[in-house]
PDB file of N, CA and C in Angstrom:
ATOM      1  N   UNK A   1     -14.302   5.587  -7.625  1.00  0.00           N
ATOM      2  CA  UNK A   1     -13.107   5.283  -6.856  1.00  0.00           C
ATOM      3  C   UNK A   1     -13.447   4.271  -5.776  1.00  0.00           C
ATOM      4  N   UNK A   2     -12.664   3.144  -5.711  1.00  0.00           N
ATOM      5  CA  UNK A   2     -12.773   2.180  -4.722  1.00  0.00           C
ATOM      6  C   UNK A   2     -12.079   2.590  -3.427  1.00  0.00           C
ATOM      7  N   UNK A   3     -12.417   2.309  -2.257  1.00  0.00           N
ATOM      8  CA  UNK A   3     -11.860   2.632  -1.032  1.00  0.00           C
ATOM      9  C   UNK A   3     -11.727   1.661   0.066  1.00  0.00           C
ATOM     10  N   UNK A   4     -10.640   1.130  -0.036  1.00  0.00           N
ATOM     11  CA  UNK A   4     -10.647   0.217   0.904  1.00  0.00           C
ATOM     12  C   UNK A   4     -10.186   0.644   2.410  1.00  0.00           C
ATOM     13  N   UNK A   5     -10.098  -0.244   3.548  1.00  0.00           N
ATOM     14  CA  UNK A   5      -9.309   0.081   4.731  1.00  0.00           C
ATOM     15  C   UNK A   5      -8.531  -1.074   4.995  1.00  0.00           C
ATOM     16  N   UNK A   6      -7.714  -0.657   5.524  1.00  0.00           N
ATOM     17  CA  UNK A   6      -6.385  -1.267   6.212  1.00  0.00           C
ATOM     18  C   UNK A   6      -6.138  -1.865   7.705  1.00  0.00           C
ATOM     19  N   UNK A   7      -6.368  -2.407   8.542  1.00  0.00           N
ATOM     20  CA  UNK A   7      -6.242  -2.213  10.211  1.00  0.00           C
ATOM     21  C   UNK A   7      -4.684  -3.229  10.724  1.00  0.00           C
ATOM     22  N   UNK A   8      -3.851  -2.035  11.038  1.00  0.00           N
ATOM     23  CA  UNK A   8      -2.662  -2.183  11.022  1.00  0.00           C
ATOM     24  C   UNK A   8      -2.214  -2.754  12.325  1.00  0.00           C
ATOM     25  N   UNK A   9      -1.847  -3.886  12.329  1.00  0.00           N
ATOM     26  CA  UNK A   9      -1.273  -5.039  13.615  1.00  0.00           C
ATOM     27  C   UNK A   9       0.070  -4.306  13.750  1.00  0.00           C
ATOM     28  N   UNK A  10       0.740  -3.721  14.630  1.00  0.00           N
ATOM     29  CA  UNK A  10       2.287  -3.606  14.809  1.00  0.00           C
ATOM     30  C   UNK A  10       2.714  -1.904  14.154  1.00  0.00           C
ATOM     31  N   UNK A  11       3.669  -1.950  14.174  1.00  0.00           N
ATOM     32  CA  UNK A  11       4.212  -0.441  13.818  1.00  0.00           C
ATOM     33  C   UNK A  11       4.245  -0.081  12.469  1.00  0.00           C
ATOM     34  N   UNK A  12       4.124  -0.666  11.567  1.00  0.00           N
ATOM     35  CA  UNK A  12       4.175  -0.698  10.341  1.00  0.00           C
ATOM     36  C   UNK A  12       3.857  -2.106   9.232  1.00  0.00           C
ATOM     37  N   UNK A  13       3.320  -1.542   8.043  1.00  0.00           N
ATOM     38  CA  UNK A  13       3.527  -2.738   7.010  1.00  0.00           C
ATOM     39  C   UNK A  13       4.397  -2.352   5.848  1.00  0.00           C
ATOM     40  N   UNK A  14       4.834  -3.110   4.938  1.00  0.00           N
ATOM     41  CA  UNK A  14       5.987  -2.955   3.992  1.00  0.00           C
ATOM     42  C   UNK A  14       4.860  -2.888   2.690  1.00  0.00           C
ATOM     43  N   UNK A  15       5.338  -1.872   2.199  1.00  0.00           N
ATOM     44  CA  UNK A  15       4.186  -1.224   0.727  1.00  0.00           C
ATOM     45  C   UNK A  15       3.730  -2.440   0.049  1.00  0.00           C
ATOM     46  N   UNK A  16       4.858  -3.328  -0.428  1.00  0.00           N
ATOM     47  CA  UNK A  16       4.506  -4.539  -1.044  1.00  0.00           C
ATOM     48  C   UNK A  16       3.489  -5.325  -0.198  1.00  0.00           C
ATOM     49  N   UNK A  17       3.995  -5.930   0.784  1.00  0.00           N
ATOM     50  CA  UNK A  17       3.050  -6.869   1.484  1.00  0.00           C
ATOM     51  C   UNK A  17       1.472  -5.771   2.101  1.00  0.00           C
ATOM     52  N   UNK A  18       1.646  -4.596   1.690  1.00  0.00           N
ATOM     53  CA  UNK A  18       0.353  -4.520   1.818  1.00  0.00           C
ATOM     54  C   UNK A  18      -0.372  -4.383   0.746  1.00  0.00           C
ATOM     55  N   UNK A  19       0.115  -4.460  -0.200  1.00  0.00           N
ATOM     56  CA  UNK A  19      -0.632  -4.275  -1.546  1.00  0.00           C
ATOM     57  C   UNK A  19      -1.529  -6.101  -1.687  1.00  0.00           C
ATOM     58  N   UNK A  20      -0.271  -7.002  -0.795  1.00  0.00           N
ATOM     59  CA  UNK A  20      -0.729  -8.546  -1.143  1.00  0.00           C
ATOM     60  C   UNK A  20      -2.058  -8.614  -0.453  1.00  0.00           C
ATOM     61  N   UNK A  21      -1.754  -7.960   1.349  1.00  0.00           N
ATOM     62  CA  UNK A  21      -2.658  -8.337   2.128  1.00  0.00           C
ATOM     63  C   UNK A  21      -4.234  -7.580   2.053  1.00  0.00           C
ATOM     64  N   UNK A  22      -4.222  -6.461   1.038  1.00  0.00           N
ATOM     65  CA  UNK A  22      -5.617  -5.905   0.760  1.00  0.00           C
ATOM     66  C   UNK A  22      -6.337  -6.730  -0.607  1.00  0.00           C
ATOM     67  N   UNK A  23      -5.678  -8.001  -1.198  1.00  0.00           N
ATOM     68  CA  UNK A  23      -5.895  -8.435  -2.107  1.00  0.00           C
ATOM     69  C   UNK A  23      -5.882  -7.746  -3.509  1.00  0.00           C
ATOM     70  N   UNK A  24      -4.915  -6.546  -3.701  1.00  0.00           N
ATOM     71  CA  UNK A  24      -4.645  -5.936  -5.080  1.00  0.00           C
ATOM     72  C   UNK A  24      -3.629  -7.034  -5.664  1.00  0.00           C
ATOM     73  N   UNK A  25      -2.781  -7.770  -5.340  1.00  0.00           N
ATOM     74  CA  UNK A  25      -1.637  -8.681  -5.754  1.00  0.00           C
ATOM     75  C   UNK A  25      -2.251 -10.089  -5.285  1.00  0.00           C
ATOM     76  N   UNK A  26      -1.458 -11.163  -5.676  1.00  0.00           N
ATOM     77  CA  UNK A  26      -0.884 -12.267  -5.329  1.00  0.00           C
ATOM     78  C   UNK A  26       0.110 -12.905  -4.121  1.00  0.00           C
ATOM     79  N   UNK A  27       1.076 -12.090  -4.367  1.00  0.00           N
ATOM     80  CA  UNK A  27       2.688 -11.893  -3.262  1.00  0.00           C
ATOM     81  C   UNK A  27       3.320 -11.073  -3.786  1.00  0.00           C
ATOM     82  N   UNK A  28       4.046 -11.091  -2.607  1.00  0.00           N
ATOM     83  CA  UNK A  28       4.551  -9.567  -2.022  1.00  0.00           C
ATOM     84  C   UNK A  28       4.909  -9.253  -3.549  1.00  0.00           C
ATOM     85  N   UNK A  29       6.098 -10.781  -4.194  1.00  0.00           N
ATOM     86  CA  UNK A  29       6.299 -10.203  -5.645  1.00  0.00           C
ATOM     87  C   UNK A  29       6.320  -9.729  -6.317  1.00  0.00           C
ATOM     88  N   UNK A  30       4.766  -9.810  -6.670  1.00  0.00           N
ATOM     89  CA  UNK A  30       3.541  -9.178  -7.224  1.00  0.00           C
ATOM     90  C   UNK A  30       3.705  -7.486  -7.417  1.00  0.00           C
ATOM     91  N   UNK A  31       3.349  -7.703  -5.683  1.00  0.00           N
ATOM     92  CA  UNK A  31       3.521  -6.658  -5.034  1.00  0.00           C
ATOM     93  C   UNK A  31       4.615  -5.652  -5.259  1.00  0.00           C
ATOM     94  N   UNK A  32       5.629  -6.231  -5.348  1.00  0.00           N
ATOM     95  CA  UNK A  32       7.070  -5.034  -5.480  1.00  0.00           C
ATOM     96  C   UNK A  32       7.159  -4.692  -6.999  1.00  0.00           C
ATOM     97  N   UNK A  33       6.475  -5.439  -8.112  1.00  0.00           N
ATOM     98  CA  UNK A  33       6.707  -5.005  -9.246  1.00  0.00           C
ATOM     99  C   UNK A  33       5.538  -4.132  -9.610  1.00  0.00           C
ATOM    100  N   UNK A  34       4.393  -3.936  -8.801  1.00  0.00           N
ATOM    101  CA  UNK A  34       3.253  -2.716  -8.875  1.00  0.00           C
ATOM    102  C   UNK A  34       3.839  -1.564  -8.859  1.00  0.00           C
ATOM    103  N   UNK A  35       4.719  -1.808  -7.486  1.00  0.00           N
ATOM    104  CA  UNK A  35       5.215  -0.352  -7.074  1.00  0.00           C
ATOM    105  C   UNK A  35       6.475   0.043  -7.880  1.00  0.00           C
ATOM    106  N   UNK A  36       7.155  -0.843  -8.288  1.00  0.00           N
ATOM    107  CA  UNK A  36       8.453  -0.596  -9.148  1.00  0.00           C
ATOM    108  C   UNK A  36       7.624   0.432 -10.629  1.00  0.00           C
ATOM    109  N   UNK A  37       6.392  -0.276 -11.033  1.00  0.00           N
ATOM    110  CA  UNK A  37       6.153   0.397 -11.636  1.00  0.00           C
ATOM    111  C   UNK A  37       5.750   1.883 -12.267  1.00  0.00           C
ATOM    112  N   UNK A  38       5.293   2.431 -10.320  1.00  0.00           N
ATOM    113  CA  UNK A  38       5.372   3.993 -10.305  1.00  0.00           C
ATOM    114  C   UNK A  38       3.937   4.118 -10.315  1.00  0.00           C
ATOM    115  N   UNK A  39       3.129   2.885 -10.409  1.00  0.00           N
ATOM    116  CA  UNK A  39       1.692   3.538  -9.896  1.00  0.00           C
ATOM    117  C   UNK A  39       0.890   3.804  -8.966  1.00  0.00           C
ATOM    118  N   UNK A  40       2.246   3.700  -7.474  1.00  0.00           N
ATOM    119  CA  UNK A  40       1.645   3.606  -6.560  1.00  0.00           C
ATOM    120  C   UNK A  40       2.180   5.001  -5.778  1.00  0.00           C
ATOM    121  N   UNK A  41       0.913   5.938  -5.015  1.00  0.00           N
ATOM    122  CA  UNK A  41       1.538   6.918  -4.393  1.00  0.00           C
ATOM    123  C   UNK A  41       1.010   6.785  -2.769  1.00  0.00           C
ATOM    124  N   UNK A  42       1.618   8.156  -1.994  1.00  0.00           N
ATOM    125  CA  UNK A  42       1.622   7.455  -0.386  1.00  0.00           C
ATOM    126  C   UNK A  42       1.258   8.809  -0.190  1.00  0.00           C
ATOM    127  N   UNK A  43       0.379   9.099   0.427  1.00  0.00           N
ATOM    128  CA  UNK A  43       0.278  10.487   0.554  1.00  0.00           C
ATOM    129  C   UNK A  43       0.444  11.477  -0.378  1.00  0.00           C
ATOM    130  N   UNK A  44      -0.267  10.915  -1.501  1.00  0.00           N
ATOM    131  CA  UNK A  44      -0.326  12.007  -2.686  1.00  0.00           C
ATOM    132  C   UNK A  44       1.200  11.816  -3.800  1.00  0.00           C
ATOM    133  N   UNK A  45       2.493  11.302  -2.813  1.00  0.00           N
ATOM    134  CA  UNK A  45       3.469  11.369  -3.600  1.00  0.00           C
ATOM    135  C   UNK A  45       3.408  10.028  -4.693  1.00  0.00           C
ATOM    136  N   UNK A  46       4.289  10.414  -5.628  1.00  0.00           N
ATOM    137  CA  UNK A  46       5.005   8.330  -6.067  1.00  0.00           C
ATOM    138  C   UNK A  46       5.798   8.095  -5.006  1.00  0.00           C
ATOM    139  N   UNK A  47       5.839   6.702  -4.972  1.00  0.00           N
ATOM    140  CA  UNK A  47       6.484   5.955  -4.247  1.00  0.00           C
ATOM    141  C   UNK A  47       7.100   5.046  -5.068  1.00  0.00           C
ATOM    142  N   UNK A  48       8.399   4.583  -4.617  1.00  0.00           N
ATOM    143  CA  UNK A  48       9.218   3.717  -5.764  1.00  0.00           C
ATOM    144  C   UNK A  48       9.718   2.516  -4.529  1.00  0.00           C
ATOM    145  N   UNK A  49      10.049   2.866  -3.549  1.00  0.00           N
ATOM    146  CA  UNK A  49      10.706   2.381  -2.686  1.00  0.00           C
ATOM    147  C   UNK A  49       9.514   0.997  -2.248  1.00  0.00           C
ATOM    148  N   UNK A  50       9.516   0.022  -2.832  1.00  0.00           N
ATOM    149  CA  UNK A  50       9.257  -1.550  -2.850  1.00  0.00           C
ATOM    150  C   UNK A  50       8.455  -2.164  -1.276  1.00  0.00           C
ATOM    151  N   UNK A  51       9.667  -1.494  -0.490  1.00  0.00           N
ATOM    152  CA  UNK A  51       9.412  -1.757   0.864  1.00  0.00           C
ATOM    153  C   UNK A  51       9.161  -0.767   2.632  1.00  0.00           C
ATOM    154  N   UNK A  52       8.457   0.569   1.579  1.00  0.00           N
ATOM    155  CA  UNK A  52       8.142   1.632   2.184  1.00  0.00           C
ATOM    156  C   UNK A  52       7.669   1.025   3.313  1.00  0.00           C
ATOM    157  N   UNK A  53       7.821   1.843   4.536  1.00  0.00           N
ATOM    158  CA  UNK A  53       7.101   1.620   5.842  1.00  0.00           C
ATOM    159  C   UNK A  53       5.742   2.379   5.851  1.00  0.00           C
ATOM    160  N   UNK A  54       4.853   1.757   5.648  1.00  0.00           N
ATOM    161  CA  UNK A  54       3.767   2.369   6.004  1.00  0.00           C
ATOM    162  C   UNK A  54       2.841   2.290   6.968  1.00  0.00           C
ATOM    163  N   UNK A  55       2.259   3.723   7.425  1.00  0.00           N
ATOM    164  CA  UNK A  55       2.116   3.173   9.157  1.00  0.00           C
ATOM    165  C   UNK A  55       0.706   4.140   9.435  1.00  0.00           C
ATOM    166  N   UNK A  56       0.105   4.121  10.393  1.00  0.00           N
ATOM    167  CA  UNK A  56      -1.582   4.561  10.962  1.00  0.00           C
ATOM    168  C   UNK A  56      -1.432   5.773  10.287  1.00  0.00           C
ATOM    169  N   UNK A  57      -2.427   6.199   9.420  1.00  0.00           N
ATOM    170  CA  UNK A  57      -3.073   7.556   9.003  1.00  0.00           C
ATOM    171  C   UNK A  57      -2.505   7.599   7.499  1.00  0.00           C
ATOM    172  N   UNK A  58      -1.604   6.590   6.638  1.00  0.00           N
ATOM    173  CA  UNK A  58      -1.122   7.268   5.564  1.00  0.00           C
ATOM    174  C   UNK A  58      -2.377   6.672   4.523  1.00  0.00           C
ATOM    175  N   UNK A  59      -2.060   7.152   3.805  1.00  0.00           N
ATOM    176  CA  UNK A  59      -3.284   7.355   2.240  1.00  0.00           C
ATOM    177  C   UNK A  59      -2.637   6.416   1.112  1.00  0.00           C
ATOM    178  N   UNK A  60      -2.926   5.220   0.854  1.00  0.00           N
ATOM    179  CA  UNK A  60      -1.845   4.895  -0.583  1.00  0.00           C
ATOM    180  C   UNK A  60      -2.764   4.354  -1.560  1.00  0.00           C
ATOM    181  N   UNK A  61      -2.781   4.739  -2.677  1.00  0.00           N
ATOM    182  CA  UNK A  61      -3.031   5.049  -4.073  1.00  0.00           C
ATOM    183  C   UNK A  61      -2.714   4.369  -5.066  1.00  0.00           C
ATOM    184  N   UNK A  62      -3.511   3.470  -5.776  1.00  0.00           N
ATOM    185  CA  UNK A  62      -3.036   2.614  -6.943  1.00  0.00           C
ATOM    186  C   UNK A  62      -4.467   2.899  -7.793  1.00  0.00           C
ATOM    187  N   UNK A  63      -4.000   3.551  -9.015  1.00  0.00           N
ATOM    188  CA  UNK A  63      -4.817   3.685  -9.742  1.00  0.00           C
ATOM    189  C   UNK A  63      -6.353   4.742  -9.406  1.00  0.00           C
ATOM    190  N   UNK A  64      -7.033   4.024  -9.426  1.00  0.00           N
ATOM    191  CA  UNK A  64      -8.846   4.454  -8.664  1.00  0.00           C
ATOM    192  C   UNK A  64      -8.529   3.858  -7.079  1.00  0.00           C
ATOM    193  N   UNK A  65      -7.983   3.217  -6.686  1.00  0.00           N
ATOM    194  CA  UNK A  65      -8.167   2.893  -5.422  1.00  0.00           C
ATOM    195  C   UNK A  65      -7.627   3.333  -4.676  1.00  0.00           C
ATOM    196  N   UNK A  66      -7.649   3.577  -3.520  1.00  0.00           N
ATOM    197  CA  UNK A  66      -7.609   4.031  -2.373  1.00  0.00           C
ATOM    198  C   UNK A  66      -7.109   3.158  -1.257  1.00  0.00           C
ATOM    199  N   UNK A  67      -5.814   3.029  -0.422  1.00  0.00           N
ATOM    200  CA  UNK A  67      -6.390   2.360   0.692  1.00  0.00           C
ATOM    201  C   UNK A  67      -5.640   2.921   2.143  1.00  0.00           C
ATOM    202  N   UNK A  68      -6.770   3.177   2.759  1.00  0.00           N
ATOM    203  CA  UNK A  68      -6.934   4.215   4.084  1.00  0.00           C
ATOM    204  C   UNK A  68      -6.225   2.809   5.264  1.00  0.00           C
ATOM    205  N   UNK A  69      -4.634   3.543   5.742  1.00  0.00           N
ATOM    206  CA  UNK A  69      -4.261   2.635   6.830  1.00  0.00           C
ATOM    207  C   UNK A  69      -4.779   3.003   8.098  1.00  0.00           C
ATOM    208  N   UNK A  70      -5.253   2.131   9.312  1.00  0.00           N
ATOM    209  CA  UNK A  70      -5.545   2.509  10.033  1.00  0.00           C
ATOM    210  C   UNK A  70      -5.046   2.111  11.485  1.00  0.00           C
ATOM    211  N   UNK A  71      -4.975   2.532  12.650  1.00  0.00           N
ATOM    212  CA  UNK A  71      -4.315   1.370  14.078  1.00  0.00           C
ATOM    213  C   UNK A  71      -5.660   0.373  14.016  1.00  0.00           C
ATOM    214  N   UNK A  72      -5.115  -0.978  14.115  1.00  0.00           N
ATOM    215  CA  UNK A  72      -5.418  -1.606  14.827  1.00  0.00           C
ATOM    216  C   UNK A  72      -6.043  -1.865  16.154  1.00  0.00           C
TER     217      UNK A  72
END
């Protein structure tokens, strides 16, 4: 399992654009059709919602990877 980290500027990032900015995607694009696809979870759940707020301490899940958000 790969494990990346996250270090979160501001109150939140949008599921897509963080999938771009850990380098799993291209753009956000990319990005929203990962998650459309249902392989992405947030704390253990699926997540479908494209442009989830995700914010310090959550867990999100694509495949083997891992990526741990954190404050800034």
């Amino acid at each position: 399992m790969q494990k990346l980290s996250f270090s979160l500027e501001g109150e939140y990032v949008e599921l897509n654009q963080l999938l771009k900015l850990v380098g799993l995607c291209e753009s956000g694009g990319a990005g929203k059709a990962i998650v459309a696809s249902g392989d992405v979870s947030v704390d253990g759940e699926q997540e479908l919602r494209k442009t989830a707020k995700i914010r310090a301490g959550q867990l999100v899940s694509l495949g083997d990877i891992e990526i741990r958000v954190q404050a800034g």
